[in-house]
Protein backbone atom coordinates (compact mmCIF):
# COMPACT_ATOMS: atom_id res chain seq x y z
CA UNK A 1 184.34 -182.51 -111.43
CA UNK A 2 184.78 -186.04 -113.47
CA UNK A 3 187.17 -186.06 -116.31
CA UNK A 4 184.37 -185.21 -118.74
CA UNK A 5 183.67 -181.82 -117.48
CA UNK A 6 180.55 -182.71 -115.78
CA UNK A 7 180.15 -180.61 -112.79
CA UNK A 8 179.54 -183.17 -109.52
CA UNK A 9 178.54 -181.81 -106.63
CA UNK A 10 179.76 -182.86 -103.06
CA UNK A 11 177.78 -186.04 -102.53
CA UNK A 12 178.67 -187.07 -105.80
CA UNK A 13 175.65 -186.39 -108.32
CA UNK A 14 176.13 -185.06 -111.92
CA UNK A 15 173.76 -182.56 -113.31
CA UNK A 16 173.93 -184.63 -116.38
CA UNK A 17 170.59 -185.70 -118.22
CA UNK A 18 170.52 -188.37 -120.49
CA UNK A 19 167.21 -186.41 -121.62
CA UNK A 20 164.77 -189.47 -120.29
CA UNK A 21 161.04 -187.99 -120.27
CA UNK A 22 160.52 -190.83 -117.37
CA UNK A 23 161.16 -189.31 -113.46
CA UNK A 24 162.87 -192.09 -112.10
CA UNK A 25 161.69 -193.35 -108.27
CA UNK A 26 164.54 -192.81 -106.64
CA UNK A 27 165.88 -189.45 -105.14
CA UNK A 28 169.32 -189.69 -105.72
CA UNK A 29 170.68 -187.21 -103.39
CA UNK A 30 169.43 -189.16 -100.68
CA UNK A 31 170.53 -192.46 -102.14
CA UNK A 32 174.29 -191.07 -102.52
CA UNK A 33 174.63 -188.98 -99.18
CA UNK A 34 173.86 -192.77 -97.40
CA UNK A 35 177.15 -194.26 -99.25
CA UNK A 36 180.66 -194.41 -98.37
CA UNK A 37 182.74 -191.76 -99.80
CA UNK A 38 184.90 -194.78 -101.04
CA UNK A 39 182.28 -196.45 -103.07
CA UNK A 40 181.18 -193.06 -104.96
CA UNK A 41 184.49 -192.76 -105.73
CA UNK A 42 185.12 -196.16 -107.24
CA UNK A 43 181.39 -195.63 -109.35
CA UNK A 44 183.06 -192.37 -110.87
CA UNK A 45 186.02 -194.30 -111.28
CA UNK A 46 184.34 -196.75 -113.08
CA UNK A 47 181.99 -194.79 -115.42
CA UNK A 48 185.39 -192.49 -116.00
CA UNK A 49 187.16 -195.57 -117.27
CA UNK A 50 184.52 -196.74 -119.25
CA UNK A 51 184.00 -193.73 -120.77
CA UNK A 52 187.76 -193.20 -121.79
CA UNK A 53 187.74 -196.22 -123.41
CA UNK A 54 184.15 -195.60 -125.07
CA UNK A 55 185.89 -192.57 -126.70
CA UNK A 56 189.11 -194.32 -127.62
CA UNK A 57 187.61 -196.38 -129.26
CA UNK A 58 185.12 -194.17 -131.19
CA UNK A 59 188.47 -192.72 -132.82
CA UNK A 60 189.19 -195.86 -134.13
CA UNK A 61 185.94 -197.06 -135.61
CA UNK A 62 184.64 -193.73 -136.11
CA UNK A 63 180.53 -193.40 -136.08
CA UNK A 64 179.54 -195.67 -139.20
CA UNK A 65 180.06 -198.94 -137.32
CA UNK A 66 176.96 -198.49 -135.23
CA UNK A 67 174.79 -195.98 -137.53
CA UNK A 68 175.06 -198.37 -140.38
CA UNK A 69 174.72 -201.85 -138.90
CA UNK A 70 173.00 -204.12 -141.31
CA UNK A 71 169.17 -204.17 -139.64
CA UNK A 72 169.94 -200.32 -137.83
CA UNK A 73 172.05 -199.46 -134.75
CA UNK A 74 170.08 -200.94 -132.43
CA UNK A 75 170.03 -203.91 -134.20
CA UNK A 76 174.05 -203.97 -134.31
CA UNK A 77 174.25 -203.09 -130.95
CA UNK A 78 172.04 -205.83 -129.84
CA UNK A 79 174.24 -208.60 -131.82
CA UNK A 80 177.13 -207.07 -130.31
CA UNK A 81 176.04 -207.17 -127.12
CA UNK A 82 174.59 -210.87 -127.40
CA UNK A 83 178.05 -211.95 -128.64
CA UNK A 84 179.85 -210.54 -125.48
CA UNK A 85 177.47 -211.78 -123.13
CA UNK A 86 178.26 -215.04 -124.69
CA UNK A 87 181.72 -214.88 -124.11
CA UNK A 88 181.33 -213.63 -120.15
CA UNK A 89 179.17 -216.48 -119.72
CA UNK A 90 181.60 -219.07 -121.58
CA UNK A 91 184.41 -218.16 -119.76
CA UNK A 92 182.48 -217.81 -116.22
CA UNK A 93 180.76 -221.40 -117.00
CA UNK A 94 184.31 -223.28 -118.39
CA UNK A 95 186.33 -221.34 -115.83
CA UNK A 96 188.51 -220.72 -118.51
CA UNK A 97 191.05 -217.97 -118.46
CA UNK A 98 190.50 -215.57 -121.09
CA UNK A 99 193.29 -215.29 -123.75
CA UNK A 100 192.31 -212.09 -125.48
CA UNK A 101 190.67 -209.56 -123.30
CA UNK A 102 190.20 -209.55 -120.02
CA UNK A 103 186.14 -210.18 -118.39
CA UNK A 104 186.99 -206.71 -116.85
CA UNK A 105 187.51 -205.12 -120.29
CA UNK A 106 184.19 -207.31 -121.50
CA UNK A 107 181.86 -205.70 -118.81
CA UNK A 108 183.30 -202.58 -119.84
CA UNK A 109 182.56 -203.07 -123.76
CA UNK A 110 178.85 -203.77 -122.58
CA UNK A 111 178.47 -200.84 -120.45
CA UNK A 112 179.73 -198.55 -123.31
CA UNK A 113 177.73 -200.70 -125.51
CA UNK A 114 174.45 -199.59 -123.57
CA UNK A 115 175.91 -195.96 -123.57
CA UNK A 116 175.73 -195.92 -127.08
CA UNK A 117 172.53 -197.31 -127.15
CA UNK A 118 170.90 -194.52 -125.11
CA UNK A 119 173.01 -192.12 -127.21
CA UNK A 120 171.22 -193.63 -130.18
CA UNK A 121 167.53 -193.71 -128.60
CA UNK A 122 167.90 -190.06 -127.93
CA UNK A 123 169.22 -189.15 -131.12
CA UNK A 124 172.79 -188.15 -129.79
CA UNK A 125 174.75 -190.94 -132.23
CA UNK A 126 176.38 -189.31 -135.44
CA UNK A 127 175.53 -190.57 -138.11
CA UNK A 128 178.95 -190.35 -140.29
C-alpha cells in the first residue's frame, strides 16, 4: 500500500483510475512483473514524494490559484508550466547552479503540475 491509501498489489500496480475513457496499449502487469523490484520501488517513491509535496502545497495556496487563473486552469497551468520548463532548460543550458530550488524540486513542480491538470480535465479540481 503507497502512502495515499491506494491498495498496490505485489508487482506493484495500483487499482487507481484516473477515469481515462482511452484503454491504453500497454498491459501493465506484464510491463511491471519484467522490472527490478528496485526500480518499482524508486517509481512509488517518486510519485509518493511528488504527491506529498502536491498536497503541501495545496494547503498553502488552497484551490483558487488554479480554478481562477486569468484565461481558466488550464490556461494557468500551461503558463506555469512554460515558466518552469524555462528555468530547467536555463539552468541545464548555462550550467548554472540553481540558487532557489533545486532542478529536482522543478521536475517535481511539473509532474504535480500535470497531476493537476488531469485532475482538472476530469473534473476532480475544487473549485474554491
Amino acid at each position: 500500500m503507497s502512502k495515499y491509501g491506494k491498495q498496490v498489489d505485489r508487482d506493484g500496480v495500483s487499482s487507481l483510475s484516473l477515469g481515462s475513457p482511452e484503454p491504453s496499449p500497454y498491459n501493465q502487469t506484464d510491463t511491471v512483473k519484467r522490472l527490478d523490484d528496485d526500480f518499482v520501488a524508486a517509481v512509488w517513491n517518486v510519485f509518493d514524494t511528488s504527491g506529498n509535496v502536491l498536497l503541501s502545497k495545496h494547503r498553502d495556496y488552497g484551490a483558487k490559484n488554479i480554478s481562477q487563473s486569468p484565461g481558466g486552469p488550464l490556461n494557468g497551468l500551461r503558463v506555469r508550466m512554460w515558466d518552469k520548463t524555462a528555468r530547467i532548460n536555463n539552468l541545464i543550458d548555462s550550467g548554472a547552479a540553481p540558487e532557489n530550488e533545486s532542478l529536482k524540486d522543478s521536475f517535481l513542480d511539473l509532474m504535480n503540475y500535470a497531476a493537476i491538470a488531469l485532475m482538472v480535465l476530469d473534473g476532480k479540481w475544487p473549485n474554491e
